[in-house]
PDB file of N, CA and C in Angstrom:
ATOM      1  N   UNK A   1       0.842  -1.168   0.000  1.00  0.00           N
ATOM      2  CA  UNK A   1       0.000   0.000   0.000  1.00  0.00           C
ATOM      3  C   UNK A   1       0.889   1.233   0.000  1.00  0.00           C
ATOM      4  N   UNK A   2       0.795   2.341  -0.473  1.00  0.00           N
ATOM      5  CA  UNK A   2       1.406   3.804  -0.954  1.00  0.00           C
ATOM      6  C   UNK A   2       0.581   4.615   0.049  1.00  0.00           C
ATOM      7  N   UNK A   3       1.905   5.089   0.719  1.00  0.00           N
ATOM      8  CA  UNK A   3       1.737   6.419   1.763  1.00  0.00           C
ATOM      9  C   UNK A   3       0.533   7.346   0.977  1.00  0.00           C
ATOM     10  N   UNK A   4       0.300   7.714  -0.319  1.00  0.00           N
ATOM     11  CA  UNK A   4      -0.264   8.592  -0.658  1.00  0.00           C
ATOM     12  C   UNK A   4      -1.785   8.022  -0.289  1.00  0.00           C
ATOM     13  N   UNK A   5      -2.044   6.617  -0.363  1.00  0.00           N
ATOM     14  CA  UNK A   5      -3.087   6.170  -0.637  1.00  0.00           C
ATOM     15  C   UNK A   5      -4.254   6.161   0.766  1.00  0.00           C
ATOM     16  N   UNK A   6      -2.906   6.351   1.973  1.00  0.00           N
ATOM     17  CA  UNK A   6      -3.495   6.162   3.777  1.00  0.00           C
ATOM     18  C   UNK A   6      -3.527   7.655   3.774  1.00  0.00           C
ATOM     19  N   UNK A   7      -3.036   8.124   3.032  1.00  0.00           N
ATOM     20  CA  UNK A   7      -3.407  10.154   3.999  1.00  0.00           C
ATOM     21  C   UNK A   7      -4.656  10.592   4.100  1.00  0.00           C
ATOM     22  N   UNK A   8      -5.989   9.984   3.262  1.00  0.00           N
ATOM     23  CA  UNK A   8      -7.692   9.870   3.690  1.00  0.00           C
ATOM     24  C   UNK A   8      -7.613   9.663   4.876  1.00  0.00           C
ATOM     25  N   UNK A   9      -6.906   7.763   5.259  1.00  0.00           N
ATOM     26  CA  UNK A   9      -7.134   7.733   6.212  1.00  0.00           C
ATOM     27  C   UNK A   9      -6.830   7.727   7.312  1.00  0.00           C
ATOM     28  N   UNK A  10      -5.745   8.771   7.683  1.00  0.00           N
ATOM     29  CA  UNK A  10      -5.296   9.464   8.742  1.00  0.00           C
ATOM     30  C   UNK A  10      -6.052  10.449   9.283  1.00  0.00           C
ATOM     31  N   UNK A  11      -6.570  11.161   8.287  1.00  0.00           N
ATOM     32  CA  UNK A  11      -7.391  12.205   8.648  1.00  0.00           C
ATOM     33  C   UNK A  11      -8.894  11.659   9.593  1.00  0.00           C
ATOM     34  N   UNK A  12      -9.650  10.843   9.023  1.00  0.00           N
ATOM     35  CA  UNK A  12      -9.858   9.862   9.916  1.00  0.00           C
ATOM     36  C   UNK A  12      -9.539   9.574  10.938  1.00  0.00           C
ATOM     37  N   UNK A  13      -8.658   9.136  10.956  1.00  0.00           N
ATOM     38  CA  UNK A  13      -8.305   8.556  12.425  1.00  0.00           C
ATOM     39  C   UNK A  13      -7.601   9.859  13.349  1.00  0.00           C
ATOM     40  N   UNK A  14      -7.166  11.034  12.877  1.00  0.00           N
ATOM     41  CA  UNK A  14      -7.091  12.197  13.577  1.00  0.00           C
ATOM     42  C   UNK A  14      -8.680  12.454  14.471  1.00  0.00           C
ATOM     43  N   UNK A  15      -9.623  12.586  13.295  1.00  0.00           N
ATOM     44  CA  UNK A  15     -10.829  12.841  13.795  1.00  0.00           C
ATOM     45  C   UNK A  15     -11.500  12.042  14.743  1.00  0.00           C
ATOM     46  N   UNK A  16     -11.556  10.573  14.771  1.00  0.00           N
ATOM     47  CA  UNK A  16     -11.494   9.632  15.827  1.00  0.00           C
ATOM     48  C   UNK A  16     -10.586  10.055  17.098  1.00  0.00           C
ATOM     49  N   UNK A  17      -9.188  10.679  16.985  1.00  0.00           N
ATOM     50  CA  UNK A  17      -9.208  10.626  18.234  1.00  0.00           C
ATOM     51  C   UNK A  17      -9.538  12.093  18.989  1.00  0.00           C
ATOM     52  N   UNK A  18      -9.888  12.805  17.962  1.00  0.00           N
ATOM     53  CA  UNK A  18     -10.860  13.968  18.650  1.00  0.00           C
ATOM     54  C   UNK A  18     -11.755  14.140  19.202  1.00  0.00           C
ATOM     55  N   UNK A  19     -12.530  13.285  18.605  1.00  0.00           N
ATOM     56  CA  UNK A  19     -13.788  12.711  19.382  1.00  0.00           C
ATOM     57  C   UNK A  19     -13.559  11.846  20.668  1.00  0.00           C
ATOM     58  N   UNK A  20     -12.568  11.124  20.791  1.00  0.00           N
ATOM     59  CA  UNK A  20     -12.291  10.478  21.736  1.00  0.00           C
ATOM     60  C   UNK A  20     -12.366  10.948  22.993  1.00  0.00           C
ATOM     61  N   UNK A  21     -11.339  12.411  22.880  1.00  0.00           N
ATOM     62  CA  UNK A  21     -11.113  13.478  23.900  1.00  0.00           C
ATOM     63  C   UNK A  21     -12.254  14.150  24.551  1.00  0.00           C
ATOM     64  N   UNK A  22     -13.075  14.447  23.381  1.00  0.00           N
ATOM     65  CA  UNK A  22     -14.198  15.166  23.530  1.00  0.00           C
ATOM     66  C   UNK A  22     -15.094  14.952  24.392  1.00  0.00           C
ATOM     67  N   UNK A  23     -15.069  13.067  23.751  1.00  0.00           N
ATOM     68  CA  UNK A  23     -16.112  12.468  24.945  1.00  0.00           C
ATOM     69  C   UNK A  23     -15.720  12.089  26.139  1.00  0.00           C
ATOM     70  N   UNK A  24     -14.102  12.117  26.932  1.00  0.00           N
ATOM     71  CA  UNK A  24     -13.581  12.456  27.672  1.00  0.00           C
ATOM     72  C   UNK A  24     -14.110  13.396  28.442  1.00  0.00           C
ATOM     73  N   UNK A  25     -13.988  14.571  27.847  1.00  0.00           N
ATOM     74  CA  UNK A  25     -13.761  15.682  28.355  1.00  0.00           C
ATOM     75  C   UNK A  25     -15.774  16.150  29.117  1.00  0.00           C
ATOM     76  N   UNK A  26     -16.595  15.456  28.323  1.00  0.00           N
ATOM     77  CA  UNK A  26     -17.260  16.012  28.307  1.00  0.00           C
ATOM     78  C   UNK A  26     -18.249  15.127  29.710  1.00  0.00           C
ATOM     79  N   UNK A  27     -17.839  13.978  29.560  1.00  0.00           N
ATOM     80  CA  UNK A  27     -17.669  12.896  31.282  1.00  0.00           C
ATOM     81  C   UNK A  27     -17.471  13.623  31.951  1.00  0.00           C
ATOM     82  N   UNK A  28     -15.781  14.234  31.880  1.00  0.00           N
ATOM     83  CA  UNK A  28     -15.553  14.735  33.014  1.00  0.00           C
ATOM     84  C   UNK A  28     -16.613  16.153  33.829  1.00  0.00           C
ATOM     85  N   UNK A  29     -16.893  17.046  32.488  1.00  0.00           N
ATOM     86  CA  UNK A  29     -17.397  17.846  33.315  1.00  0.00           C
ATOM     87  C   UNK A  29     -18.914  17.742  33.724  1.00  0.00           C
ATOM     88  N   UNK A  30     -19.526  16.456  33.312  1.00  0.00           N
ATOM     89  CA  UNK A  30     -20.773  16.644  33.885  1.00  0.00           C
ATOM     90  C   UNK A  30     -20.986  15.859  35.186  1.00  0.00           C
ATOM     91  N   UNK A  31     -20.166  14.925  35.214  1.00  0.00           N
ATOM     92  CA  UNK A  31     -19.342  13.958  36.316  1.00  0.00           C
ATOM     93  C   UNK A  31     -18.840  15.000  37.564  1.00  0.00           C
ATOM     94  N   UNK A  32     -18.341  15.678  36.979  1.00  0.00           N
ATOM     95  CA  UNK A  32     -17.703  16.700  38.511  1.00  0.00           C
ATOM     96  C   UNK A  32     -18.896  17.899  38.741  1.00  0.00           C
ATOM     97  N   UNK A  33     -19.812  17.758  37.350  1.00  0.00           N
ATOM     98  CA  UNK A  33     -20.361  19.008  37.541  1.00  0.00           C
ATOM     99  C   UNK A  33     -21.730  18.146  38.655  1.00  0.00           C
ATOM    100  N   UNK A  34     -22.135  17.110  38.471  1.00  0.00           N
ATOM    101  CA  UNK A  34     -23.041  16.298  39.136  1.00  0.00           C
ATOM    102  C   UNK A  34     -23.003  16.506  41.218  1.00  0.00           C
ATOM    103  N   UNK A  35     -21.375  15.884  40.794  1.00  0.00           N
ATOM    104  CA  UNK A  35     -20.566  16.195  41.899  1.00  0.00           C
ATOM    105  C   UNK A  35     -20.942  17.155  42.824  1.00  0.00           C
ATOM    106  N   UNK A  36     -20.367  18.611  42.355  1.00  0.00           N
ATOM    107  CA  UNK A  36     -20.711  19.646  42.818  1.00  0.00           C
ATOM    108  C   UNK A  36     -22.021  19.954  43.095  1.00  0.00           C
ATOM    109  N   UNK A  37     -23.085  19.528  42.667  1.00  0.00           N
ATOM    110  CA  UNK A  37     -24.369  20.306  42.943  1.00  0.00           C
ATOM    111  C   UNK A  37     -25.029  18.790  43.781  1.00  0.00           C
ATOM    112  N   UNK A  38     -24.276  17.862  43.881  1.00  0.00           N
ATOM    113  CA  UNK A  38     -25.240  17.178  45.629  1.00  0.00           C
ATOM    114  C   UNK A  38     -24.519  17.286  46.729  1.00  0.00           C
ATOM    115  N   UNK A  39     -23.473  18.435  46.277  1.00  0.00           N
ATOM    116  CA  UNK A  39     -22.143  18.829  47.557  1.00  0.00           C
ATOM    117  C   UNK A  39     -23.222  20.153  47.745  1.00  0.00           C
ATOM    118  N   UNK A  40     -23.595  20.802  46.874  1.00  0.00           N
ATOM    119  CA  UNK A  40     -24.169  22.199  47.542  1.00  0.00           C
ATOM    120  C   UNK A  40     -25.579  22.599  45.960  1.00  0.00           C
ATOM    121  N   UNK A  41     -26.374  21.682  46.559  1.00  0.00           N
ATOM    122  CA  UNK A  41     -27.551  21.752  45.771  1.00  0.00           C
ATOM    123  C   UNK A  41     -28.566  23.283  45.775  1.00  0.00           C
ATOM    124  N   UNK A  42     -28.087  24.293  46.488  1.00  0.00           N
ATOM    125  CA  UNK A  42     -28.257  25.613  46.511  1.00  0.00           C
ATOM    126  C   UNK A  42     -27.711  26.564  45.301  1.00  0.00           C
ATOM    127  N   UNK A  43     -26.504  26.133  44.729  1.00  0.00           N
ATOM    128  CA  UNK A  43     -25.918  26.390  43.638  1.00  0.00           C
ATOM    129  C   UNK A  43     -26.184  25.513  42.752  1.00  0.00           C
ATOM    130  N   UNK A  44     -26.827  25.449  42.729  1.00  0.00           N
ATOM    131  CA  UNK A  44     -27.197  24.574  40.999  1.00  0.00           C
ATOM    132  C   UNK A  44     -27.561  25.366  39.988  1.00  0.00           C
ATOM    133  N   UNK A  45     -28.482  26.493  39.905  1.00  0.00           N
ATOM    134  CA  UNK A  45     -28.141  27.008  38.601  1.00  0.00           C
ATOM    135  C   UNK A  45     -26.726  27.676  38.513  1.00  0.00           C
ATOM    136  N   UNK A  46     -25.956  28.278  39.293  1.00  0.00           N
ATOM    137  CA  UNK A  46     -24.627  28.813  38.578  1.00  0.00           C
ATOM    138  C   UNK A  46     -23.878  27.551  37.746  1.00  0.00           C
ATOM    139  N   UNK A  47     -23.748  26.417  38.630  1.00  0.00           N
ATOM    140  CA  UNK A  47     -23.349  25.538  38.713  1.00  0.00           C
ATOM    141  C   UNK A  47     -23.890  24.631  37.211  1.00  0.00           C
ATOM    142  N   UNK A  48     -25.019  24.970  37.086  1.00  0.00           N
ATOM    143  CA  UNK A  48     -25.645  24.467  35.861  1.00  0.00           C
ATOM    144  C   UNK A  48     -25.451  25.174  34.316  1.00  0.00           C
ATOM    145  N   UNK A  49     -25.053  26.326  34.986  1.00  0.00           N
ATOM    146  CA  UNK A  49     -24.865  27.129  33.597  1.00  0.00           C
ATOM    147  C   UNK A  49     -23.568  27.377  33.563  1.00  0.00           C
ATOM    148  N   UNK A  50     -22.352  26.822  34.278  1.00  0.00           N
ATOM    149  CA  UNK A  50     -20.994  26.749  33.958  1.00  0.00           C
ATOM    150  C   UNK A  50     -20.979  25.307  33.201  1.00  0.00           C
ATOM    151  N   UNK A  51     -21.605  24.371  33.516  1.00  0.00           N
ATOM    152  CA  UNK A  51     -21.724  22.707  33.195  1.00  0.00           C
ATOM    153  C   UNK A  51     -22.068  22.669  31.555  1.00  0.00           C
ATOM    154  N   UNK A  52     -23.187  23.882  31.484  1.00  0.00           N
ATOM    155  CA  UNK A  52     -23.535  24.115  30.195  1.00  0.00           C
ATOM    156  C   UNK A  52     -22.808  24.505  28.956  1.00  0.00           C
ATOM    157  N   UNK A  53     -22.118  25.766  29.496  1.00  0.00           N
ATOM    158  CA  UNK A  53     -20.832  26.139  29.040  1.00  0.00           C
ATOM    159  C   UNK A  53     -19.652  25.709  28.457  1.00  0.00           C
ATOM    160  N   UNK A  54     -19.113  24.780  29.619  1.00  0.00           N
ATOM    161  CA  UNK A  54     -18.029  23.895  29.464  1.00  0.00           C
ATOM    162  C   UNK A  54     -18.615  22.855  28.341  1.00  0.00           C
ATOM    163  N   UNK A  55     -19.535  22.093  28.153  1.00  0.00           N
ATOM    164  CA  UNK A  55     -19.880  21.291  27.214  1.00  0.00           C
ATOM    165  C   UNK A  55     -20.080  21.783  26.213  1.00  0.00           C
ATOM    166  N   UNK A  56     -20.776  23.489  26.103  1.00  0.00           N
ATOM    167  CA  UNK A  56     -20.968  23.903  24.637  1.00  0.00           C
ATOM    168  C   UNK A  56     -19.359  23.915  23.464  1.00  0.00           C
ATOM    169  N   UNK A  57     -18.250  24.120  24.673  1.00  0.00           N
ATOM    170  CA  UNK A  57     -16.877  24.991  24.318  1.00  0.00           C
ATOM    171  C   UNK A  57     -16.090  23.353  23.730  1.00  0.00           C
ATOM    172  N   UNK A  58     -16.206  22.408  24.721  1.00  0.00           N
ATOM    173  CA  UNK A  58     -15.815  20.847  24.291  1.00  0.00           C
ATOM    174  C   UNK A  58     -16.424  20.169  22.962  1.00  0.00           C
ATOM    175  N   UNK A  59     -17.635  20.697  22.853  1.00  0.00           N
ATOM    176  CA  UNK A  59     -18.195  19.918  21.538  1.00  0.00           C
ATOM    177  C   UNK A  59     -17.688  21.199  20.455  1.00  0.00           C
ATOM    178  N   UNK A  60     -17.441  22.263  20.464  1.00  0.00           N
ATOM    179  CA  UNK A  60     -17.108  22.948  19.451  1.00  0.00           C
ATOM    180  C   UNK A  60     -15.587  22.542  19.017  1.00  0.00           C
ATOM    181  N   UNK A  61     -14.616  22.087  20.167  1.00  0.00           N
ATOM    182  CA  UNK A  61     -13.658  21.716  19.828  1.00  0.00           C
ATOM    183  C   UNK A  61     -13.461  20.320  19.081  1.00  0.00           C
ATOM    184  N   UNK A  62     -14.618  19.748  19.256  1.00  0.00           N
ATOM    185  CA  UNK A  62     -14.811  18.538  18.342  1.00  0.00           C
ATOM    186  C   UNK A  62     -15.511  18.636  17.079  1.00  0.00           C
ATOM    187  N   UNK A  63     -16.117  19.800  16.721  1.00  0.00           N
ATOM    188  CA  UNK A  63     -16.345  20.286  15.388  1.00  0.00           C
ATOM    189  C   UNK A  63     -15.571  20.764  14.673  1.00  0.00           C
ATOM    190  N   UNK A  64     -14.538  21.706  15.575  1.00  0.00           N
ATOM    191  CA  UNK A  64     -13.312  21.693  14.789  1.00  0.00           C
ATOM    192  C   UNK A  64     -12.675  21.031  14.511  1.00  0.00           C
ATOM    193  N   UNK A  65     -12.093  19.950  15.297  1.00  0.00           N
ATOM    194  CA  UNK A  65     -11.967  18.410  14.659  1.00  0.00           C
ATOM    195  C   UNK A  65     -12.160  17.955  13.117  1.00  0.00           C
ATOM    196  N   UNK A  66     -13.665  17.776  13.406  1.00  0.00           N
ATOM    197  CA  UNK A  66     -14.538  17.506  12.515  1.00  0.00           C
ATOM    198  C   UNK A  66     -13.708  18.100  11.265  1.00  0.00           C
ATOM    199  N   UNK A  67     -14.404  19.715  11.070  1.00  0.00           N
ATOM    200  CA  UNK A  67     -13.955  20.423  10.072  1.00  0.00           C
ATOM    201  C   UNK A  67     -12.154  20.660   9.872  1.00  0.00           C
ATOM    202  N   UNK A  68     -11.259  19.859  10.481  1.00  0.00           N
ATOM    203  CA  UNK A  68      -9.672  20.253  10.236  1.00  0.00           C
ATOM    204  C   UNK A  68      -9.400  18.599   9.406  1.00  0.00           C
ATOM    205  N   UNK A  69     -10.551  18.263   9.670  1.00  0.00           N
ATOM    206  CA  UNK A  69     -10.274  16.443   8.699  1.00  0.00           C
ATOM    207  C   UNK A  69     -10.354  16.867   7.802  1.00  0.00           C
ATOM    208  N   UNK A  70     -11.176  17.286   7.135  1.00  0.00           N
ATOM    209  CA  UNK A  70     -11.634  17.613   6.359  1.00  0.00           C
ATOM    210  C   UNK A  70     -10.885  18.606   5.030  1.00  0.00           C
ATOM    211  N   UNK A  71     -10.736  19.601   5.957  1.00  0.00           N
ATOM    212  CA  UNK A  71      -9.843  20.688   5.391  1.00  0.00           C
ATOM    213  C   UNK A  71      -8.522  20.996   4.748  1.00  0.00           C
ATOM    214  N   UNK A  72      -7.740  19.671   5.879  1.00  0.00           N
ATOM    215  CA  UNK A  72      -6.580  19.585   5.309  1.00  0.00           C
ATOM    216  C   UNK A  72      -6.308  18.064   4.458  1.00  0.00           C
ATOM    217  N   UNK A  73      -6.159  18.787   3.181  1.00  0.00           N
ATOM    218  CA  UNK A  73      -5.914  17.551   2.529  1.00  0.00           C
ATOM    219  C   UNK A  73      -5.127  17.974   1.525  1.00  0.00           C
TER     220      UNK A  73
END
């Protein structure tokens, strides 16, 4: 097989492990964000709208992902 012929599918597998992270990342903060609000269930909306946040900013970084597979070719 010819290096030229796997550079599709690298890009691919770049994007796989973006997503990987993503869905990492995005455990973590609803996991700690869970956390936090049966530690002090009085703060739950701040607490809910930082949780919100953090997930909007993680999945955009996985759209960029998305769109840098793509792009660079």
């Amino acid at each position: 097989m010819d290096i030229a012929a796997i550079s599709g599918s690298i890009n691919t597998v770049g994007y796989g492990i973006s997503v990987i992270g993503a869905g990492i990342g995005v455990g973590i903060v609803f996991g700690l964000g869970m956390q936090a609000i049966a530690r002090q269930p009085e703060a739950r909306g701040p607490l809910q709208t930082n949780i919100y946040l953090g997930f909007a900013l993680i999945e955009a970084l996985a759209i960029l992902g998305f769109v840098l597979a793509f792009a660079v070719n």
